[in-house]
Structure formats: C-alpha cells, structure tokens
C-alpha atoms as a PDB file:
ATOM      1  CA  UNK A   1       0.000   0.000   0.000  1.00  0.00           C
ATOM      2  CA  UNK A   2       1.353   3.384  -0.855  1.00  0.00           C
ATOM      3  CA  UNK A   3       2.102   5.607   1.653  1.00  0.00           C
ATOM      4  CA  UNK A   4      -0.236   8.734   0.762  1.00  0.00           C
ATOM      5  CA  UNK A   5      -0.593  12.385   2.650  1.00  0.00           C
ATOM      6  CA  UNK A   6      -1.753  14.854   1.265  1.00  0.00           C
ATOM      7  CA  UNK A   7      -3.627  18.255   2.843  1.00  0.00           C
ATOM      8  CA  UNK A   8      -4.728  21.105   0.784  1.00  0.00           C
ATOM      9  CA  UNK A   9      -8.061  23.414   1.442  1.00  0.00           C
ATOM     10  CA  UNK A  10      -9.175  26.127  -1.438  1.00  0.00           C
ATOM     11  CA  UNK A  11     -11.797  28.420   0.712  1.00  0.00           C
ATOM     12  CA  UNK A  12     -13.733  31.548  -0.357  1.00  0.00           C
ATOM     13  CA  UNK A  13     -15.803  33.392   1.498  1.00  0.00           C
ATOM     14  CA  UNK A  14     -16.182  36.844   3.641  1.00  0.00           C
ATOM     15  CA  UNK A  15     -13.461  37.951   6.002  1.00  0.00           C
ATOM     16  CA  UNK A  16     -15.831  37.252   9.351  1.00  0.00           C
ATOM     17  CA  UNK A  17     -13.118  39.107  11.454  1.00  0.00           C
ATOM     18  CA  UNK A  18     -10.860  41.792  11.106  1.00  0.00           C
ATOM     19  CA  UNK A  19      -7.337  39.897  10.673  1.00  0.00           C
ATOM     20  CA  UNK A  20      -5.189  40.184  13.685  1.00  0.00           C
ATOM     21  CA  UNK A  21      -1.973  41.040  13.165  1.00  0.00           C
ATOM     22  CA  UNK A  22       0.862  39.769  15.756  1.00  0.00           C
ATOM     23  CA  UNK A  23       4.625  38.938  15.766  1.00  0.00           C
ATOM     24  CA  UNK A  24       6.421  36.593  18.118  1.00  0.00           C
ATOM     25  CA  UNK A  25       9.436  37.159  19.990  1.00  0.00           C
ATOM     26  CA  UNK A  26      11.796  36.354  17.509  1.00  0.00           C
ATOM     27  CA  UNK A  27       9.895  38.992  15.071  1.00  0.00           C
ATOM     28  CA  UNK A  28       7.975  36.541  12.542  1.00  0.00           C
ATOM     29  CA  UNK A  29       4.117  37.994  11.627  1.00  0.00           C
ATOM     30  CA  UNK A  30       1.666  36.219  12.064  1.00  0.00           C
ATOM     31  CA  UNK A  31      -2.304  37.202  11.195  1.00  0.00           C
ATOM     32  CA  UNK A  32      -5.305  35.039  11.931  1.00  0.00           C
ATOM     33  CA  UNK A  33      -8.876  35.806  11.135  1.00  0.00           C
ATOM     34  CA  UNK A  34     -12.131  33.940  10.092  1.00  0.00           C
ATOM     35  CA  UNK A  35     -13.623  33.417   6.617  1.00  0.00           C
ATOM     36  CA  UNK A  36     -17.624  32.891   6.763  1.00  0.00           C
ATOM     37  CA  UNK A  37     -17.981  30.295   3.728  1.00  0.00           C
ATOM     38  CA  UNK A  38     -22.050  29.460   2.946  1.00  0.00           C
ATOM     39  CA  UNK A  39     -22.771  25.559   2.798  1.00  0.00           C
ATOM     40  CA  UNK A  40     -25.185  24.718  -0.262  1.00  0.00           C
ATOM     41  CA  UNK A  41     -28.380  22.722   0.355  1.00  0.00           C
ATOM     42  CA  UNK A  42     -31.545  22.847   1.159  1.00  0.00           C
ATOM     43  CA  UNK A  43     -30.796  24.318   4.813  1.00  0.00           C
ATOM     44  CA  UNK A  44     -27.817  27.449   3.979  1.00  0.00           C
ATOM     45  CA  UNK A  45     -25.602  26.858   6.706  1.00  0.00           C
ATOM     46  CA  UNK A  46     -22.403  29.354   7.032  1.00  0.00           C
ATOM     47  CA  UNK A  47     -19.353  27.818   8.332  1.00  0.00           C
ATOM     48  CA  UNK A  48     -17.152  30.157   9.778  1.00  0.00           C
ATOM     49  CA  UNK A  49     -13.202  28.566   9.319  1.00  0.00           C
ATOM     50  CA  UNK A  50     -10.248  29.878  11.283  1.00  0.00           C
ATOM     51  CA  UNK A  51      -7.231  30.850   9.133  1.00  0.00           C
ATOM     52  CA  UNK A  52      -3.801  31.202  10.244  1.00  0.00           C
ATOM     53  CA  UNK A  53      -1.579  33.478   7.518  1.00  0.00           C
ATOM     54  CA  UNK A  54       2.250  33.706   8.297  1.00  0.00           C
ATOM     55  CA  UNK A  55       5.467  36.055   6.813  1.00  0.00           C
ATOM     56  CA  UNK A  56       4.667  38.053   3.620  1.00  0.00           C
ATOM     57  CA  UNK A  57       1.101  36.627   3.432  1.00  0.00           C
ATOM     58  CA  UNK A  58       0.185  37.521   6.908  1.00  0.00           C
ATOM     59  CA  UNK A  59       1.059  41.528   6.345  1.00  0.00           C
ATOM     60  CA  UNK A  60      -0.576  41.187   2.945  1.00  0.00           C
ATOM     61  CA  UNK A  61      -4.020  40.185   4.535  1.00  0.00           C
ATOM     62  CA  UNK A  62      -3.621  42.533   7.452  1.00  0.00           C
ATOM     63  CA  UNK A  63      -2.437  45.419   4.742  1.00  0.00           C
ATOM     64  CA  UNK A  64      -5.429  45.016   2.415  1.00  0.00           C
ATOM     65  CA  UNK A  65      -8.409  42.728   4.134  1.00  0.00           C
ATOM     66  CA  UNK A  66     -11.495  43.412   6.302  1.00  0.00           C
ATOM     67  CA  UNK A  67     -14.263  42.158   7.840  1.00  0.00           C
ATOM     68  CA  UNK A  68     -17.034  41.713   5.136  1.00  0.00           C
ATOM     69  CA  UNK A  69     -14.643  41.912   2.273  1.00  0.00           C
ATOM     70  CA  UNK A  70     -14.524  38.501   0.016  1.00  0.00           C
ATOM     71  CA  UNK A  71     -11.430  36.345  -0.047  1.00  0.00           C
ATOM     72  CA  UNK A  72      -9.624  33.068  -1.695  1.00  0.00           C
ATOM     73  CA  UNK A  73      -7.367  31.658   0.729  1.00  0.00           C
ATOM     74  CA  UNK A  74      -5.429  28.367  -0.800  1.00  0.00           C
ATOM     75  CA  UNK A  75      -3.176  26.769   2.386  1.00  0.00           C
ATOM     76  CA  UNK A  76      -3.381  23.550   4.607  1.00  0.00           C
ATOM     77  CA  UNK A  77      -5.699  22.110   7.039  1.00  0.00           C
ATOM     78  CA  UNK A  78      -4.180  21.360  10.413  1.00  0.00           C
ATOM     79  CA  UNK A  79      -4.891  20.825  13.781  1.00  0.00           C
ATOM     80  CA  UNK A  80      -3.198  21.495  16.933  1.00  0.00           C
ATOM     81  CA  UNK A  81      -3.828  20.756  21.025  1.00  0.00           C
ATOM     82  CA  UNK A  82      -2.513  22.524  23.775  1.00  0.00           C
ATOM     83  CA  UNK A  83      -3.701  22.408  27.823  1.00  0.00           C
ATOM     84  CA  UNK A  84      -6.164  24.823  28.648  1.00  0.00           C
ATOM     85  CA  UNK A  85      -4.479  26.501  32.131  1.00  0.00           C
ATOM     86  CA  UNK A  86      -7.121  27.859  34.186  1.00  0.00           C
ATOM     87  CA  UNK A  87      -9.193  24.399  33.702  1.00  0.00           C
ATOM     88  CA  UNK A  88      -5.919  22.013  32.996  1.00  0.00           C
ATOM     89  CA  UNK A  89      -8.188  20.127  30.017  1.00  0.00           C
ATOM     90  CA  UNK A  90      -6.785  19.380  26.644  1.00  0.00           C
ATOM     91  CA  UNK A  91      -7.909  21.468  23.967  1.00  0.00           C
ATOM     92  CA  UNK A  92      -8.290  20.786  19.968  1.00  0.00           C
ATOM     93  CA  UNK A  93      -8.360  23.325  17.349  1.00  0.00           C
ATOM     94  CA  UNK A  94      -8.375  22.635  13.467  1.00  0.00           C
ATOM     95  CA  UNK A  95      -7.935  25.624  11.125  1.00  0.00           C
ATOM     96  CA  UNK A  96      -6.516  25.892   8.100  1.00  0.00           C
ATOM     97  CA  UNK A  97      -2.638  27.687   7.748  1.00  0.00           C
ATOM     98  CA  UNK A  98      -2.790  30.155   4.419  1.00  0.00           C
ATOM     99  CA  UNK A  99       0.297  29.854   1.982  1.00  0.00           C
ATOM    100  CA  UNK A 100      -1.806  32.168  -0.170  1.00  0.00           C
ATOM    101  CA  UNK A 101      -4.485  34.768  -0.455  1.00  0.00           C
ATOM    102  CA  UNK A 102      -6.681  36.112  -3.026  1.00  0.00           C
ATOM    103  CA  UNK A 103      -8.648  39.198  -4.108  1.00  0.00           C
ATOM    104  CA  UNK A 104     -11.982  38.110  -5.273  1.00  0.00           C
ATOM    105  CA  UNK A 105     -14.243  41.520  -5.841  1.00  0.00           C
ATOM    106  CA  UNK A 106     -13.628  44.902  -7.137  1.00  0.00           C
ATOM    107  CA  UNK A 107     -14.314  47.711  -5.193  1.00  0.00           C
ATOM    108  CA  UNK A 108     -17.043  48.796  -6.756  1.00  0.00           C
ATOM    109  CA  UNK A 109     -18.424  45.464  -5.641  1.00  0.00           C
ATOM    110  CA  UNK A 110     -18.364  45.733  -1.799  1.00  0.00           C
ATOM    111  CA  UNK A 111     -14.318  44.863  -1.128  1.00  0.00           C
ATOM    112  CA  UNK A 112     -12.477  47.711   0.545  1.00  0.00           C
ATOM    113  CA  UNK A 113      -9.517  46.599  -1.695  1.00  0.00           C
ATOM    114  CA  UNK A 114      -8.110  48.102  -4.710  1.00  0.00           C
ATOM    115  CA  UNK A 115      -4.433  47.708  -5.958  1.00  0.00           C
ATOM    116  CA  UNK A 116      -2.694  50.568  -6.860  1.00  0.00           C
ATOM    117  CA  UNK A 117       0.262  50.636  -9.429  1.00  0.00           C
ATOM    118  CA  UNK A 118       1.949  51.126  -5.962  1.00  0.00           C
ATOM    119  CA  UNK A 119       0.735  49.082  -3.919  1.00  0.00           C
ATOM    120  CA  UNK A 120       0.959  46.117  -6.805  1.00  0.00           C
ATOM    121  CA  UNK A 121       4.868  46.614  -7.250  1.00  0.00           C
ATOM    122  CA  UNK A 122       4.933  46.597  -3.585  1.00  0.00           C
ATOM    123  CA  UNK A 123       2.811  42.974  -3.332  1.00  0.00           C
ATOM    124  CA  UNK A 124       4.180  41.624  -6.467  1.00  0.00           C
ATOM    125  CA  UNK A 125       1.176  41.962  -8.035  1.00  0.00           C
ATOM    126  CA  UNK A 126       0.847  42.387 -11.959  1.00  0.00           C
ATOM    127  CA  UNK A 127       0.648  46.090 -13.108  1.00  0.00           C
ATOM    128  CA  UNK A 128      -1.493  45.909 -15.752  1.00  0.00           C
ATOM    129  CA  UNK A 129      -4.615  44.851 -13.482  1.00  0.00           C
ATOM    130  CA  UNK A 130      -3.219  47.023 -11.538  1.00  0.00           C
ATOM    131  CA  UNK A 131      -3.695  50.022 -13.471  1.00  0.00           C
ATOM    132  CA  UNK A 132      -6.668  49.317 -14.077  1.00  0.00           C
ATOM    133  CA  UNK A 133      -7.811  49.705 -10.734  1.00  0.00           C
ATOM    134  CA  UNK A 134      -9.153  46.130 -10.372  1.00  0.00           C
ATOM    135  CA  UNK A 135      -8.149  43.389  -8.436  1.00  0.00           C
ATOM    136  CA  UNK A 136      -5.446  41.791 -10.250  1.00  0.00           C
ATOM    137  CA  UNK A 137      -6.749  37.847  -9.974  1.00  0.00           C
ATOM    138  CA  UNK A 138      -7.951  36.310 -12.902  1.00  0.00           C
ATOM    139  CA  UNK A 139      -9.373  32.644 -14.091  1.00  0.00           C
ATOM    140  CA  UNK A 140      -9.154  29.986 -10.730  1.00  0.00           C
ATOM    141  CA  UNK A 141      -7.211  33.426  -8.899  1.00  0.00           C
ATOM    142  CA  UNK A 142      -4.334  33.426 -10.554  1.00  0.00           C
ATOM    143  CA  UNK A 143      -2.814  37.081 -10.342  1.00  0.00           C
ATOM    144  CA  UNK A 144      -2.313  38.193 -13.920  1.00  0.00           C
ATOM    145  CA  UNK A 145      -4.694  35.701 -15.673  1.00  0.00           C
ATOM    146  CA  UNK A 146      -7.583  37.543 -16.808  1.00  0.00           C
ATOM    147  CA  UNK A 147      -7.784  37.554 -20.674  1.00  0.00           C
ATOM    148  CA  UNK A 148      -4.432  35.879 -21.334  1.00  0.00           C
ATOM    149  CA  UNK A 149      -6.084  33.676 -23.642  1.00  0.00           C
ATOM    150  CA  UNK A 150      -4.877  32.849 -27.564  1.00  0.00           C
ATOM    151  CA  UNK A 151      -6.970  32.824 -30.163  1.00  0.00           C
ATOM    152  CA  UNK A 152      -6.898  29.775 -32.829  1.00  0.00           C
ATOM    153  CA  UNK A 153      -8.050  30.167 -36.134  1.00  0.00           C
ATOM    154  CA  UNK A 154      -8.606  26.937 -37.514  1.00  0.00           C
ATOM    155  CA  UNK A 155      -9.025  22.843 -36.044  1.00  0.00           C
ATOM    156  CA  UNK A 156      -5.485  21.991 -37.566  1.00  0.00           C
ATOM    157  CA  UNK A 157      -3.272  23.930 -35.430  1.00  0.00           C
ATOM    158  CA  UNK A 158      -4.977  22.229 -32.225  1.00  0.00           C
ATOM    159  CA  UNK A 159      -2.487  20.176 -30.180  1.00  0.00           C
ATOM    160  CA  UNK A 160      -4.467  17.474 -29.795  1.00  0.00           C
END
C-alpha cells in the first residue's frame, strides 16, 4: 500500500473578522482571522473557518483585508492541542494555515480593496490589473490571468 498524505483546502468566502496582526518574539508575523464560507443545500448553513496566515502573506491580509470583504485563501488544514491553564483540560483546534491569499471583488463590488500601481509593485502583483484599478486575480485566482487567452483560427493547429 502506498504511503499517501496529502492536505490542501481552497476556501472563499467573507473575512468574518478583522485579521489580527501579531509577531512573536523572535519577530515573525503572524495574522489570523475567520472566513464565513455558505454551505449549499436545502438548509444554507455558514461555516465560519479559522485561518492562520504567516510572513509576507500575513502583512498582505492585514495590509489590504477586512471584515465583510470577500477572499480566496489556498493553504493547509491542520490541527493542533494545547492544555487549557485555568481548567488544565486538553484542547483541539483545526484551522486551516494560508500559503496564499486572493482578491476576489472589485471595489465597486463591496471589497475595501483596490491595488494601486503602488501598492501592486509593492505585493508583487501584476501592473497591468493594476492600473486598471481592479483586483489583479484572474481565471481559478491566478494574479495576472484575466484575458491571457490565444486565439486559434482553424481545427489543424490544435495540439491534440
């Protein structure tokens, strides 16, 4: 049998929390917040999922994210106990830990976030979108992706 682990969570959703920004001792940032994502079905149930950002990603959020504003966050699930101290019980927490972020509206949409030709340099995020004033996420959130798509003229020159 083939020894298989994988974790990997894709949420988006409304920031259900301001993200706090902190940084330990040894001066790493860290942010964590909530993201209120709606269940489908014949009940709506909204689940509202803990997310842990660290480093560059953590400032990003806290930079550019508030509550009620939409977000992608792509990272992995994991848990973690520790021993409660005023009742001495072990405790359980599962969240997920963000290795990225995404913008998902435009301002004009309800997000408090617009990049800047500025701001983008500063994030690493692709001028062009940039200049336009919109959030610079395109097809699946990938920054940059909107409308990068060739045209082909005719069946033959398909690869396939």
């Amino acid at each position: 049998m083939a020894n298989f682990n994988f974790s990997k969570a894709i949420i988006g959703g409304r920031m259900a929390s301001d993200p706090e920004l902190k940084t330990t001792p040894s001066g790493i940032s860290m942010a964590s917040f909530s993201v209120a994502v709606r269940r489908r079905g014949k009940n709506d149930v909204t689940d509202f999922l803990s997310v842990t950002a660290w480093r560059a990603t953590a400032e990003f959020i806290s930079r550019y994210f508030r509550k009620g504003a939409s977000i992608c966050v792509v990272g992995t699930i994991q848990t973690r106990s520790w021993t409660d101290s005023r009742t001495g019980q072990a405790r359980y927490a599962t969240e997920i830990v963000a290795d990225e972020a995404f913008f998902v509206d435009s301002k004009a949409e309800g997000g408090q976030v617009v990049v800047t030709p500025d701001s983008a340099a500063m994030q690493g995020v692709p001028e062009t979108a940039a200049g336009e004033g919109k959030p610079a996420v395109g097809m699946y959130g990938t920054p940059g992706a909107r409308g990068q798509f060739e045209s082909i003229a005719g069946d033959e020159d398909l690869p396939f």
